[in-house]
Protein backbone atom coordinates (compact mmCIF):
# COMPACT_ATOMS: atom_id res chain seq x y z
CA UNK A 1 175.90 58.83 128.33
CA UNK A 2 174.33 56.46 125.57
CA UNK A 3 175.96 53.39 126.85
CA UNK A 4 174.13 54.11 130.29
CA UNK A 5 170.79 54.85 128.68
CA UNK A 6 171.14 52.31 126.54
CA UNK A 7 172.00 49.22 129.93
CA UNK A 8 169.25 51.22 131.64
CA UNK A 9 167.00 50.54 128.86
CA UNK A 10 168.56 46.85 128.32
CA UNK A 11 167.36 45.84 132.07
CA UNK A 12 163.70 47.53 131.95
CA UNK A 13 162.98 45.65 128.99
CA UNK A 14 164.60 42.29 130.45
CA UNK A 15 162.92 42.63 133.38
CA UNK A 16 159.75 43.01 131.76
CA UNK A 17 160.14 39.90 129.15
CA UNK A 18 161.20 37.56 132.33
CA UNK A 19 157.78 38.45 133.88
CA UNK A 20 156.09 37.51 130.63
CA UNK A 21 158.23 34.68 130.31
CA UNK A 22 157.65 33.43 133.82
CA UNK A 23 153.77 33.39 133.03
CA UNK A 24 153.00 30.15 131.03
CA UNK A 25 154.27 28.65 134.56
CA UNK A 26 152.75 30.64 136.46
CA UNK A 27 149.52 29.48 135.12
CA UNK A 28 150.25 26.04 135.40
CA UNK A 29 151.65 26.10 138.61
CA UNK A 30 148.69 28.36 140.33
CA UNK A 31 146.07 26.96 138.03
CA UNK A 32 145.42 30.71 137.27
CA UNK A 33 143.09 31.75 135.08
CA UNK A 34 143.63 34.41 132.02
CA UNK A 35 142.27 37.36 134.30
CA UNK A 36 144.64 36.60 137.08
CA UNK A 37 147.75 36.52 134.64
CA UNK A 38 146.23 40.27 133.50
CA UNK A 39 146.70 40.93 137.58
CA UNK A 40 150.05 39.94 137.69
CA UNK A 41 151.32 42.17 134.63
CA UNK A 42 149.28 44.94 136.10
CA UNK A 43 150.13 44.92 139.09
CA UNK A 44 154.42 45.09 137.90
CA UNK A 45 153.51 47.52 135.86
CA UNK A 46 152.12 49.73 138.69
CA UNK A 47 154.93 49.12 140.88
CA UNK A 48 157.25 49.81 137.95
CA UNK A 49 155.60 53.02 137.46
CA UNK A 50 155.38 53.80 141.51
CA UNK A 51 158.63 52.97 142.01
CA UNK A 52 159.63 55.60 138.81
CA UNK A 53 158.23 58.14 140.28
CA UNK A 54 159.79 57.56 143.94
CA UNK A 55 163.18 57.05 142.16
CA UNK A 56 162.46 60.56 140.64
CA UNK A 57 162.35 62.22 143.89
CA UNK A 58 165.47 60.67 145.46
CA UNK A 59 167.12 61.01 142.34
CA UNK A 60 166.88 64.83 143.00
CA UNK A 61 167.43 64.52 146.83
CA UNK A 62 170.82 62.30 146.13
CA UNK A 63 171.99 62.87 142.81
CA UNK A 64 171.27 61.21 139.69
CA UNK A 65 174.29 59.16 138.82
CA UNK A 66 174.57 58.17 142.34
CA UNK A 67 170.93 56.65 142.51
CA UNK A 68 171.45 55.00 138.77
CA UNK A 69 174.61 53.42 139.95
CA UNK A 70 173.26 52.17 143.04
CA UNK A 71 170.28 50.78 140.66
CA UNK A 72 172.74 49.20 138.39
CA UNK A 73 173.84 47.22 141.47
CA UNK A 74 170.83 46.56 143.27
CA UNK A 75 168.68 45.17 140.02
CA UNK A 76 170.55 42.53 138.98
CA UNK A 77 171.35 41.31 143.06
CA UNK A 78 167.32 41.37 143.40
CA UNK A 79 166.21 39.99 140.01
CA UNK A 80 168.42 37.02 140.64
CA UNK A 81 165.98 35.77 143.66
């Protein structure tokens, strides 16, 4: 139970520091300006939070450890593109 909280945990917060990481580039790349870099890390962070609350729901629809498991695959496939 800890060791799955604790992954869980691992890849929210490594998904989170690539998107910060990714943003120096971003604004060289774009030529964005300091209140479009604000856009992008609001904008994850309100499809994080959307996309919490719809995993919520289906979680209780299709089971929890079946929906985390199917994360745990589906996360690292995606993040990789």
């Amino acid at each position: 139970m800890v060791l799955a909280v604790f992954l869980g945990t691992f890849m929210s917060l490594l998904d989170v520091s690539v998107v910060n990481v990714a943003l120096p580039d971003m604004r060289l790349d774009l030529g964005a300006g300091f209140s479009t870099l604000q856009w992008v890390v609001d904008s994850y962070t309100l499809c994080l939070s959307a996309l919490i609350l719809s995993g919520g729901a289906l979680a209780d629809r299709f089971g929890r450890k079946r929906l985390y498991l199917g994360g745990l695959v589906v996360f690292p496939t995606w993040s990789g593109t």
